[in-house]
Protein backbone atom coordinates (compact mmCIF):
# COMPACT_ATOMS: atom_id res chain seq x y z
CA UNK A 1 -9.35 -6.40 1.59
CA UNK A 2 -8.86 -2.86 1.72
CA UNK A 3 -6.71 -0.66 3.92
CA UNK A 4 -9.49 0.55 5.70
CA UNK A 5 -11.13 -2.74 7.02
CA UNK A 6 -8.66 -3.82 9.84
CA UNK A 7 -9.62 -0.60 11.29
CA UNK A 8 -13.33 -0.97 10.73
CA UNK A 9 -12.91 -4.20 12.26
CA UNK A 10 -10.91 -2.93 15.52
CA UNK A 11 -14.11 -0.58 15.93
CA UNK A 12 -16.19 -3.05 15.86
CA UNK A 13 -14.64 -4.90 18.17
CA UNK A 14 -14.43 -2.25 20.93
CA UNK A 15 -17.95 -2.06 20.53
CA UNK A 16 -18.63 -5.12 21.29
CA UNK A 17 -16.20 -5.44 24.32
CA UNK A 18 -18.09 -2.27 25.72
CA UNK A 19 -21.68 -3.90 24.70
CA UNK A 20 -20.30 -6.94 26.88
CA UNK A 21 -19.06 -5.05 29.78
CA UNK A 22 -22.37 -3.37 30.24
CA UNK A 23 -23.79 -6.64 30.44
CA UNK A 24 -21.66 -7.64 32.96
CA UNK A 25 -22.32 -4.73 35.20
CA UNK A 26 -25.91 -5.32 34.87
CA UNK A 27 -26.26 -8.82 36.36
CA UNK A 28 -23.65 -7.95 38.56
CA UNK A 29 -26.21 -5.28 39.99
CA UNK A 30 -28.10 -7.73 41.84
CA UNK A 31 -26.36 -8.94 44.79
CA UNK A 32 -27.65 -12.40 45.44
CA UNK A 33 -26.21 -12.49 48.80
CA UNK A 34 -28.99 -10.09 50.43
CA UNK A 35 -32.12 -10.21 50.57
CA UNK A 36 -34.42 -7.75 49.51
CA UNK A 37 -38.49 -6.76 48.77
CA UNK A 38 -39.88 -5.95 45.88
CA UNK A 39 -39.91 -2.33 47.48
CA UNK A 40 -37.61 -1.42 48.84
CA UNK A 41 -34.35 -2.90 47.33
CA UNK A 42 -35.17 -2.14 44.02
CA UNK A 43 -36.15 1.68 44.82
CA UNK A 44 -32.02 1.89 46.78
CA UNK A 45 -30.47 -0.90 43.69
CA UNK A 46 -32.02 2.27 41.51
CA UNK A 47 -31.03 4.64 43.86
CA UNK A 48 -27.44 3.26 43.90
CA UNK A 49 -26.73 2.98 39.73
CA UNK A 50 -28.23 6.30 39.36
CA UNK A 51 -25.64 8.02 41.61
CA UNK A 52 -22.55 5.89 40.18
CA UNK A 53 -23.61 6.95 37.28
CA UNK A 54 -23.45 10.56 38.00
CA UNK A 55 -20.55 10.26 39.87
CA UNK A 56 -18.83 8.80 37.15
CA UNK A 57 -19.88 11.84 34.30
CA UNK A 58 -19.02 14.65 36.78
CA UNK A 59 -15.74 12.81 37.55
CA UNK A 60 -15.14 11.91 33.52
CA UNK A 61 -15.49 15.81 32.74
CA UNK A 62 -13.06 16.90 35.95
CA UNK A 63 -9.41 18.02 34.28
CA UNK A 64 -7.24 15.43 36.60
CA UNK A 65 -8.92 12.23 34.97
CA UNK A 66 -5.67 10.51 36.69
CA UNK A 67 -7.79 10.45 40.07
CA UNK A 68 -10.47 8.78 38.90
CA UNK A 69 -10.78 5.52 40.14
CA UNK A 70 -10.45 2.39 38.04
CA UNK A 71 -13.79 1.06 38.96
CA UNK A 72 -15.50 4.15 37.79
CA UNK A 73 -13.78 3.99 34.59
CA UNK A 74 -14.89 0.85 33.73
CA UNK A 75 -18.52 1.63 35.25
CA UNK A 76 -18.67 4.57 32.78
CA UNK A 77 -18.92 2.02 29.72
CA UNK A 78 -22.61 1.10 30.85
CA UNK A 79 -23.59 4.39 29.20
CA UNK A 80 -23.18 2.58 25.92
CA UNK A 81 -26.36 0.50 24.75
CA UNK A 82 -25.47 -3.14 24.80
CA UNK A 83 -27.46 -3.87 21.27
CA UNK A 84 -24.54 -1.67 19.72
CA UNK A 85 -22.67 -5.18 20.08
CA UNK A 86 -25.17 -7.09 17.57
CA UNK A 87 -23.53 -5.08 15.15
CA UNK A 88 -20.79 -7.29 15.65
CA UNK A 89 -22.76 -10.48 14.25
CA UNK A 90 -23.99 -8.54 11.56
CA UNK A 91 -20.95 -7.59 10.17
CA UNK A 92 -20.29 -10.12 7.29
CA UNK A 93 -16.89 -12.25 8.09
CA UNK A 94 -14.32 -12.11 5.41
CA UNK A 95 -14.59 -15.49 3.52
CA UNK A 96 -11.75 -18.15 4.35
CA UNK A 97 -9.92 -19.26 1.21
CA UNK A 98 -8.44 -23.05 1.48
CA UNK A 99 -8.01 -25.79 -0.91
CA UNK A 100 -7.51 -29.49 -0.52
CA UNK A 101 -8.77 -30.30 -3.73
CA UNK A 102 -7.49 -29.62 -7.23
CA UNK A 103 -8.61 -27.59 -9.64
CA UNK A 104 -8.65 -27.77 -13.49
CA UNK A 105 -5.78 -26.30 -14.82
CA UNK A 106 -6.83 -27.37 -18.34
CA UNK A 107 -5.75 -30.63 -18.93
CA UNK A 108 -6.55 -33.20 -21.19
CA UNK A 109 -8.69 -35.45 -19.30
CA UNK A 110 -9.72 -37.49 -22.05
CA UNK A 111 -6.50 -40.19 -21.41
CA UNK A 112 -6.38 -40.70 -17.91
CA UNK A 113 -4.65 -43.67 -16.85
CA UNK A 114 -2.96 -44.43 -20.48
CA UNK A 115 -0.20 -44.90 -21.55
CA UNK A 116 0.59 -41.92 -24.08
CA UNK A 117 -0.35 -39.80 -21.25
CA UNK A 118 1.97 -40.94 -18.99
CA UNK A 119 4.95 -40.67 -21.77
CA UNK A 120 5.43 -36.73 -21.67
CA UNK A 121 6.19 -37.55 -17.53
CA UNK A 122 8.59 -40.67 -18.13
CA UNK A 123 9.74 -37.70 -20.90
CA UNK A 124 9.93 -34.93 -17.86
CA UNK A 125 11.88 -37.37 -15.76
CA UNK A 126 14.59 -38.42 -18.27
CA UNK A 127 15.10 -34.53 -19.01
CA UNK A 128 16.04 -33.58 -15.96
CA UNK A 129 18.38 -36.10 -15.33
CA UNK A 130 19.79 -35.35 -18.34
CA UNK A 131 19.93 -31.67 -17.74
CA UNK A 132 21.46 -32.27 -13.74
CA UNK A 133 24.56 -34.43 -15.70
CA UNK A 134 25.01 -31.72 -18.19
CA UNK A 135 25.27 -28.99 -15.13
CA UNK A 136 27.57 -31.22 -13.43
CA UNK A 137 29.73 -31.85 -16.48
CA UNK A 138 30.26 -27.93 -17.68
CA UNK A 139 30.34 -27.30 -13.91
CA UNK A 140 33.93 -29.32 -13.83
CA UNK A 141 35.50 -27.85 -16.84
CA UNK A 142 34.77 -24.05 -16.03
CA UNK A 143 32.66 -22.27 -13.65
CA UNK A 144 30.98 -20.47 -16.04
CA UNK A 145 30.38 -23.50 -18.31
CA UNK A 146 26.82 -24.05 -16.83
CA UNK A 147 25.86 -20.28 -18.42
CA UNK A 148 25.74 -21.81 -21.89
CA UNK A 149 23.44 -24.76 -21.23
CA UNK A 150 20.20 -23.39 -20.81
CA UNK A 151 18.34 -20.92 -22.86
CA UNK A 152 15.42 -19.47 -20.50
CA UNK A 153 11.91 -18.08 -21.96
CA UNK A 154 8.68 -16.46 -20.09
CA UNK A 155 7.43 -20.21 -20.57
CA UNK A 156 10.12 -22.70 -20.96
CA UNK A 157 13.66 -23.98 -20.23
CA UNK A 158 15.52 -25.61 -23.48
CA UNK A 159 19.06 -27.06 -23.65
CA UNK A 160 20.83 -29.16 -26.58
CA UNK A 161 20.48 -32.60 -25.03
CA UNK A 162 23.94 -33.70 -26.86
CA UNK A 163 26.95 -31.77 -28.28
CA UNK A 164 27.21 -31.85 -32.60
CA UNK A 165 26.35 -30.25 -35.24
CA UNK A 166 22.60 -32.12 -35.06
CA UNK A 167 19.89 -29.23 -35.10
CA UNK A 168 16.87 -30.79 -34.90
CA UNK A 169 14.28 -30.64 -32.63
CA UNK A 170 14.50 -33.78 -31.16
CA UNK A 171 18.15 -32.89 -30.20
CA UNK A 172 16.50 -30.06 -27.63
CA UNK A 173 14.85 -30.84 -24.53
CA UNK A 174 12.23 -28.41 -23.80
CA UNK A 175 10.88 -27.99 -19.89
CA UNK A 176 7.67 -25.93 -18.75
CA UNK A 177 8.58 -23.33 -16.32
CA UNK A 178 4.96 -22.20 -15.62
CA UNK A 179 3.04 -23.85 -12.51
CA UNK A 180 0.12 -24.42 -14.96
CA UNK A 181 1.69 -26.38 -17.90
CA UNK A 182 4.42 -28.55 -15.48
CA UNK A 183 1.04 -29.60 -13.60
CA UNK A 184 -0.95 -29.90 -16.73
CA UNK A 185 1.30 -32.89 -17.64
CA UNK A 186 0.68 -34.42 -14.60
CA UNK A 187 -3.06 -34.06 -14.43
CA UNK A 188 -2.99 -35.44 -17.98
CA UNK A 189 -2.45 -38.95 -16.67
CA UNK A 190 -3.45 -38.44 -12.75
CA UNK A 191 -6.76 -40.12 -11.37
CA UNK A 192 -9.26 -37.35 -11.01
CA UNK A 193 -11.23 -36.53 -7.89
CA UNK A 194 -14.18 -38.82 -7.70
CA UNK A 195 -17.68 -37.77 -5.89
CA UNK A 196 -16.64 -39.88 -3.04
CA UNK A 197 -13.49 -37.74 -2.57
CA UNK A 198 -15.74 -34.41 -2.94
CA UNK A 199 -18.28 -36.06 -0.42
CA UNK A 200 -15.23 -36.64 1.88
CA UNK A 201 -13.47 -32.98 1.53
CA UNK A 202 -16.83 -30.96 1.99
CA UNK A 203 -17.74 -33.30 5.38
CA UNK A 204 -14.36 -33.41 6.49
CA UNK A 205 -15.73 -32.55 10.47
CA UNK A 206 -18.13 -35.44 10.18
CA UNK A 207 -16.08 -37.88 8.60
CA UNK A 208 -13.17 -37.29 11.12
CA UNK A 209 -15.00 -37.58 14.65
CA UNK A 210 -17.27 -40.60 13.02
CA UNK A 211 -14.13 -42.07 11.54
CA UNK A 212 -15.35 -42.55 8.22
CA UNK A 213 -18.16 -45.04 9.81
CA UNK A 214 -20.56 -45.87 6.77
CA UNK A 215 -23.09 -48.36 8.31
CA UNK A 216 -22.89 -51.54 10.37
CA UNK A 217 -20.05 -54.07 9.04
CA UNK A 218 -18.90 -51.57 6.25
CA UNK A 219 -15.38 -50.22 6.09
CA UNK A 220 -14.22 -46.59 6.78
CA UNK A 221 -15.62 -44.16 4.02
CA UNK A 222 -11.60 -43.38 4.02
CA UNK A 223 -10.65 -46.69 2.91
CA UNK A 224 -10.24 -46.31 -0.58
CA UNK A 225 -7.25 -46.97 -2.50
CA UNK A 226 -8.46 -45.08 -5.67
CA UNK A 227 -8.68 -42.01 -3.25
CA UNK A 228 -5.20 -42.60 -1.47
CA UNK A 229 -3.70 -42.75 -4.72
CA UNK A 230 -5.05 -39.84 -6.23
CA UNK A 231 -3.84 -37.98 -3.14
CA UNK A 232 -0.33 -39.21 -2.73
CA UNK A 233 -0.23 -38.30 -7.08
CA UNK A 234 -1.24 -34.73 -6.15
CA UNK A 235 1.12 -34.38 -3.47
CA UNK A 236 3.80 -35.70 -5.38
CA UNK A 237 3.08 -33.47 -8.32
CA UNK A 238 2.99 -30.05 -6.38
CA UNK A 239 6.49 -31.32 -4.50
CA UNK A 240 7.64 -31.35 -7.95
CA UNK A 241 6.43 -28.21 -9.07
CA UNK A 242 7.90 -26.47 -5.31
CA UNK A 243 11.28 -28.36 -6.04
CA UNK A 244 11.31 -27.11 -9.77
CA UNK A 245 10.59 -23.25 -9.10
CA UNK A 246 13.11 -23.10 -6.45
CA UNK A 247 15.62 -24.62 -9.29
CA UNK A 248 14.55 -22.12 -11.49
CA UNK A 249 15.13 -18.85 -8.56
CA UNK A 250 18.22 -20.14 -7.73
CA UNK A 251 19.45 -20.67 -11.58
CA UNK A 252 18.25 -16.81 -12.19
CA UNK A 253 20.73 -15.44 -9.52
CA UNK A 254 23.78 -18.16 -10.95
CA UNK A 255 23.21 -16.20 -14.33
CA UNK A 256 22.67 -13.50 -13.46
CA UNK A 257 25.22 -9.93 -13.71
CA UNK A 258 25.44 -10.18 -9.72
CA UNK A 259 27.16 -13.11 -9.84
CA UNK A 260 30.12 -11.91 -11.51
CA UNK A 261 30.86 -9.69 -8.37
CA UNK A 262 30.09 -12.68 -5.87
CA UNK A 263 33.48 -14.42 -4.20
CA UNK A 264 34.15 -17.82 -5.52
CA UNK A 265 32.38 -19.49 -2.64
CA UNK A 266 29.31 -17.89 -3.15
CA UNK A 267 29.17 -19.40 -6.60
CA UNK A 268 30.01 -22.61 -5.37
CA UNK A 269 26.95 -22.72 -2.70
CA UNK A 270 24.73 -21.62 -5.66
CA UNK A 271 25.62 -24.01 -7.78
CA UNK A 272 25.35 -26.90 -4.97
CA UNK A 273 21.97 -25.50 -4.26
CA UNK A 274 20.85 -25.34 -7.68
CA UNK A 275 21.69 -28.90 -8.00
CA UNK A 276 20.21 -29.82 -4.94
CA UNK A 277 16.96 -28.13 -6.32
CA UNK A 278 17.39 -30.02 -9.29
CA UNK A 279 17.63 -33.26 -7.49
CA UNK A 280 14.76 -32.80 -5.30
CA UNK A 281 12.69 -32.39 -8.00
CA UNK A 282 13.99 -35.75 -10.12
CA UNK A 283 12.78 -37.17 -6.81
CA UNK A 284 9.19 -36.01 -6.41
CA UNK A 285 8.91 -37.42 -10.03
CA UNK A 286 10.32 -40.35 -9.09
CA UNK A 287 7.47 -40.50 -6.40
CA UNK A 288 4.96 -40.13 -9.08
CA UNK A 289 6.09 -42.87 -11.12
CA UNK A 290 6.23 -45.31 -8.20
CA UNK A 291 2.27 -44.46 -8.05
CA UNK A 292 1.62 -45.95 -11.67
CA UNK A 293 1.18 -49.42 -12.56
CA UNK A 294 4.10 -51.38 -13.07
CA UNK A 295 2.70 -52.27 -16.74
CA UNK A 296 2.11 -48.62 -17.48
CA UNK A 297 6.30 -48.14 -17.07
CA UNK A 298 6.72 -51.40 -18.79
CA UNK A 299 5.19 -50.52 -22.18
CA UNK A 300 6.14 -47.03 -22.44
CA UNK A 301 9.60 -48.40 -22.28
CA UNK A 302 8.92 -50.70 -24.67
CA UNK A 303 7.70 -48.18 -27.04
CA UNK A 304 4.09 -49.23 -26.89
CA UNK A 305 0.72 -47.96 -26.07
CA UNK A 306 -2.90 -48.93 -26.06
């Protein structure tokens, strides 16, 4: 939207207040109360709106416009042709963007519901628990101990997950810091939208005053524990994702130069927050995971997979 459409729209809408007022005035010219002939009351009704009319222009172009009385003023909008307010309708409305659904952010889809997709979550989970006890830990030997644990990049988060002279990769813990890859993990294992669901979102009005009725002695259309599931997973996933970029905010003001000049208290509520952050999202995960079936949990702890 440009700058120059709320004011085209304000126009517009003047016009059609004016368009409606005119109206008004016109049916208002007939007074029902009376009666009239054909001849005769028309000829003075003419008569009448004629010499308002004139009254009002003579009065509009008189220098003290301050004694010109309200009624007039208002009277004077009839000059305008009503169809000017079609223009109104004809305007095209600025399209309303909303989303209940999810969209493909490029996820494998191919391994819904398995097991080696849901390992890189179980993975997520047991990182950032691990990463909260390191924060904690440095946190209680020095302030600025928590500076050294994590190394940030335009894409990721990485800390050593233990201390030694062990360099290899699986000693680092590597997080996504992008909206798109945390979610992609996620979607990776996460029931996907079924036509049902899409029938559901796109007659939302009809399903919601008919209360999902699908036919004598059927059950709600809503009813469906494939669809509850898949909305209480993409609930808890964008919690996550909320939870995990306000971590990340508040950890970019802990290290950054401003801190330095902060009082000691200041540091202190950042750091609380930060953890808090932290926590909330080790929670929507948590959420997640109670979604999944209890086998699912079993074998990846176990090592396994189908």
């Amino acid at each position: 939207m440009t700058a120059l459409e709320p004011n085209k729209y304000c126009v517009f809408f003047c016009i059609f207040v004016v368009g409606l007022q005119a109206r008004m005035t016109s049916i208002q010219a007939w007074n029902f109360h009376r009666a009239r002939s054909a001849s005769n009351a028309n000829t003075r009704e003419l008569y009448d709106e004629t010499t308002t009319r004139t009254n009002v222009i003579t009065s509009m172009n008189s220098p003290i416009k301050s004694q010109i009385p309200s009624s007039s003023r208002r009277q004077a909008f009839f000059l305008i042709p009503p169809s000017l307010a079609s223009l109104v309708f004809a305007w095209p409305a600025p399209p309303a963007l909303a989303r209940n659904m999810p969209v493909s952010n490029g996820a494998d889809t191919s391994k819904v519901g398995t097991v080696s997709a849901l390992l890189p979550i179980i993975n997520l989970r047991a990182d950032l628990e691990l990463l909260r006890q390191i924060l904690q830990e440095k946190n209680k030997k020095n302030v600025d101990g928590p500076l050294n644990v994590i190394t940030k990049t335009k894409t990721a988060i990485s800390f050593t997950k233990s201390e030694g002279n062990d360099a290899s990769s699986k000693n680092f813990a590597t997080i996504p810091t992008l909206e798109a890859e945390l979610k992609r993990l996620f979607d990776a294992y996460s029931d996907q939208v079924s036509y049902k669901q899409k029938f559901l979102d796109q007659n939302a009005f009809l399903v919601y005053y008919t209360n999902g009725y699908d036919g004598p002695g059927r059950g709600s259309l809503e009813k469906d524990p494939v669809n509850e599931r898949q909305t209480l997973q993409f609930g808890a996933r964008n919690e996550a994702w909320v939870s995990w970029d306000d971590f990340l905010a508040e950890w970019e003001y802990y290290s950054s130069s401003s801190r330095r000049t902060s009082s000691n208290d200041d540091v202190d509520d950042s750091f609380v927050d930060m953890i808090k952050y932290l926590s909330s999202t080790i929670q929507a995960v948590d959420r997640y995971l109670k979604l999944c079936p209890p086998q699912d949990l079993e074998a990846v702890q176990q090592g396994t997979s189908r």
